[in-house]
Protein backbone atom coordinates (compact mmCIF):
# COMPACT_ATOMS: atom_id res chain seq x y z
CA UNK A 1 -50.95 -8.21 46.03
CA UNK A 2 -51.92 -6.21 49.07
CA UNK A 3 -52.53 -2.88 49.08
CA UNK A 4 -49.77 -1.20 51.08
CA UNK A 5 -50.15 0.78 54.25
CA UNK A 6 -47.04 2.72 54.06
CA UNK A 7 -44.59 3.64 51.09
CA UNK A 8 -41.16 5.60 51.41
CA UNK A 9 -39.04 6.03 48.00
CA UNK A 10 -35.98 7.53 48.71
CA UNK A 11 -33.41 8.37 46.10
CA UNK A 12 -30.12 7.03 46.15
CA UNK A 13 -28.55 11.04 45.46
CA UNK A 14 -25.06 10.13 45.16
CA UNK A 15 -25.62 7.98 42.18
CA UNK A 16 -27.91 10.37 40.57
CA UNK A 17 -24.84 12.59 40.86
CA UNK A 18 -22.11 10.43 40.30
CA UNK A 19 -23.28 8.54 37.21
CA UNK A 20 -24.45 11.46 35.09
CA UNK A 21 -20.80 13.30 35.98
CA UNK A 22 -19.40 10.10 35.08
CA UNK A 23 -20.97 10.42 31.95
CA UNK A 24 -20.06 13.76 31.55
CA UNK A 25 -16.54 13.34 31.68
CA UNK A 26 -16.48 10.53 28.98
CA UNK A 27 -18.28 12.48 26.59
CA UNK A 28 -15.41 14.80 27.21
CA UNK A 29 -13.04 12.37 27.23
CA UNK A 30 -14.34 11.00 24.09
CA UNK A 31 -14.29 14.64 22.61
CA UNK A 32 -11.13 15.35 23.10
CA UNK A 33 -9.52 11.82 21.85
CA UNK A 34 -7.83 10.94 19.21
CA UNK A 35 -10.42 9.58 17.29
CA UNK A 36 -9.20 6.08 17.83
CA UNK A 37 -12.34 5.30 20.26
CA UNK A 38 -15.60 3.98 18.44
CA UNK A 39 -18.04 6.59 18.23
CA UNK A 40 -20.68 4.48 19.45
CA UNK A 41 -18.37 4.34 22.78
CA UNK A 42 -19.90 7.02 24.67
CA UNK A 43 -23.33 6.12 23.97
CA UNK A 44 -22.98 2.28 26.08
CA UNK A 45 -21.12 4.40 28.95
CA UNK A 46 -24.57 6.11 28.98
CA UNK A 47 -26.57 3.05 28.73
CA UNK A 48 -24.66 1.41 31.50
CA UNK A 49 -25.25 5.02 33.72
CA UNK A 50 -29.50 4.89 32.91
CA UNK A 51 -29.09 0.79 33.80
CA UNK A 52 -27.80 1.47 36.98
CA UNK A 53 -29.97 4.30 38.02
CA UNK A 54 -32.64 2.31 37.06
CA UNK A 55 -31.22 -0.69 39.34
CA UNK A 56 -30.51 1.31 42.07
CA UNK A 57 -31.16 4.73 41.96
CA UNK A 58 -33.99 4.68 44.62
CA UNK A 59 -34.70 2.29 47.41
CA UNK A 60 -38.83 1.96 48.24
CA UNK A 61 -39.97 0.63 51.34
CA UNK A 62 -43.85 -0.66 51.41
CA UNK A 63 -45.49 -1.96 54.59
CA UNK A 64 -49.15 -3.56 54.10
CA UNK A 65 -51.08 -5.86 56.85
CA UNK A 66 -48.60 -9.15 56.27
CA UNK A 67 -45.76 -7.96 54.82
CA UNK A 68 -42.56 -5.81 55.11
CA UNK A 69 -41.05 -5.38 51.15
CA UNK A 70 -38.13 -3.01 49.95
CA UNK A 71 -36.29 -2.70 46.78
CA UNK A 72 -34.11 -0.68 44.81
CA UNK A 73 -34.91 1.15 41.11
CA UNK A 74 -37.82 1.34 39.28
CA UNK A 75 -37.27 -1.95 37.41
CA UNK A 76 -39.06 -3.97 40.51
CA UNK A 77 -35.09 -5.73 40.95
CA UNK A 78 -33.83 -6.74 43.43
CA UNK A 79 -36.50 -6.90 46.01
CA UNK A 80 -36.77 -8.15 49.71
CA UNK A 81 -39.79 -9.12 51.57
CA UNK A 82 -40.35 -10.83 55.28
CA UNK A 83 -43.36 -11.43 56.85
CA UNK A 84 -44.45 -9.06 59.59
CA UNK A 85 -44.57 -12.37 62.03
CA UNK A 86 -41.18 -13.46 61.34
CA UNK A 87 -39.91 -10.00 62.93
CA UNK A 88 -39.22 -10.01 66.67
CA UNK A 89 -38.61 -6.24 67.38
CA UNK A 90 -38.34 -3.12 65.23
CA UNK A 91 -36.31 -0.13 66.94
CA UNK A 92 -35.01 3.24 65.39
CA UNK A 93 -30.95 3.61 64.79
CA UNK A 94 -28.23 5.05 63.07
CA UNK A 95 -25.66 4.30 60.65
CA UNK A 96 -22.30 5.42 60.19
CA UNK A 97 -20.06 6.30 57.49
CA UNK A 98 -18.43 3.33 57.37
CA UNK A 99 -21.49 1.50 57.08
CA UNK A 100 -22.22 3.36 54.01
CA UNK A 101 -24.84 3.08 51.67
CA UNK A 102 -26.61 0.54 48.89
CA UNK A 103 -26.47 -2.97 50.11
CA UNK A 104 -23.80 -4.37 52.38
CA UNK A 105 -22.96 -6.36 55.63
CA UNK A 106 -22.17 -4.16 58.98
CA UNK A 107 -21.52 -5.10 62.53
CA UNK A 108 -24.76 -4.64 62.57
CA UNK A 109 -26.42 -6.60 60.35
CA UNK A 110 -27.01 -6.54 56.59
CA UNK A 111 -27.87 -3.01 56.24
CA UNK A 112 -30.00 -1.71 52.75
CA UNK A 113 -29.54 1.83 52.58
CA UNK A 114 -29.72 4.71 49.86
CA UNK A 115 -29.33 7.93 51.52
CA UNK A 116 -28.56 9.29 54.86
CA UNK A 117 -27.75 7.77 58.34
CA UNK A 118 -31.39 7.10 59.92
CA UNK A 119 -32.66 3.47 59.57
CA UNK A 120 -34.72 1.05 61.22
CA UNK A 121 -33.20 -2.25 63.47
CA UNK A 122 -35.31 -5.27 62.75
CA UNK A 123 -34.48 -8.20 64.60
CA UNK A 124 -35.93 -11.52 62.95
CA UNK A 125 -36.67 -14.11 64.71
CA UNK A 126 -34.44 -16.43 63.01
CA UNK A 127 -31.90 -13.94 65.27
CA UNK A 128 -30.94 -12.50 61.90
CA UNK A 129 -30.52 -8.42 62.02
CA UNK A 130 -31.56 -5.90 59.25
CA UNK A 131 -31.10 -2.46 58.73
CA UNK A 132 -33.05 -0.63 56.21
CA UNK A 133 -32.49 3.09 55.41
CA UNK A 134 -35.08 5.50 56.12
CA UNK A 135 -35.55 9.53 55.90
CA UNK A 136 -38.38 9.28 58.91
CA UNK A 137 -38.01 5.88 61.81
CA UNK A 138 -40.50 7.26 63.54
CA UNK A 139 -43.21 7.66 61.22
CA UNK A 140 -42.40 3.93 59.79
CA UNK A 141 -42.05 2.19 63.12
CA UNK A 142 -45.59 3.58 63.60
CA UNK A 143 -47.13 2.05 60.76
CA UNK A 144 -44.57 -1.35 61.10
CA UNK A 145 -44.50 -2.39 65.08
CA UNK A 146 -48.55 -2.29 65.73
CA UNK A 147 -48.48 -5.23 63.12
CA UNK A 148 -45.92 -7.32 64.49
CA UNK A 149 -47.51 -10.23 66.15
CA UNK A 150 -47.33 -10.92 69.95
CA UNK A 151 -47.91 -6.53 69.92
């Protein structure tokens, strides 16, 4: 593994708000029952919350001298990775809120995304289009396009 030239972790914010309210509101739920649920019921809701954040609840994009990679969580799952010389062009854009966030197909392209409307445009040369989310195009289309071959 090459040592990268650029990292951006982003959190994915409106799980990390969602899924502990989420939880919250079982626990109340589960509180204020009956006491027909299992008591052991709250504590998989949790499980399932800490799983998920773990999945998703950041997306990390790394850039070293061959290779473009980015994945969501901590757990290393699910990750992408293209080679620098199978991109054609890189170019700065924006998302909507339709578009949305996580990982989805747009007009655009298949767009990975955690937080916020700023991404990157690359354009493979397969004629394929990505869109991956990013707090600061600039600064990662300065470290990404010098490496692109035919540059």
């Amino acid at each position: 593994m090459q040592h990268p030239i650029y990292v951006e972790r982003q959190l994915f914010k409106f799980l990390w708000i969602f899924m502990p309210l989420m939880g919250l509101v079982n626990m109340w739920m589960h509180m204020h029952a009956d006491g027909s649920r299992p008591v052991w019921a709250p504590f998989i809701v949790l499980l399932v919350n800490l799983l998920v954040l773990l999945i998703l609840g950041s997306l990390t994009i790394r850039v070293d001298a061959t290779h473009l990679s980015w994945r969501f969580g901590w757990l290393g799952w699910p990750v992408w990775k293209v080679a620098l010389a199978d991109i054609q062009a890189a170019g700065p854009t924006n998302t909507s809120l339709l578009d949305g966030w996580g990982i989805r197909r747009t007009r655009q392209g298949m767009l990975y995304n955690a937080h916020g409307k700023q991404a990157i445009r690359l354009i493979m040369r397969n004629g394929k289009t990505i869109l991956l989310g990013t707090q600061d195009p600039q600064r990662l289309l300065s470290y990404l396009t010098p490496r692109l071959n035919g540059r």
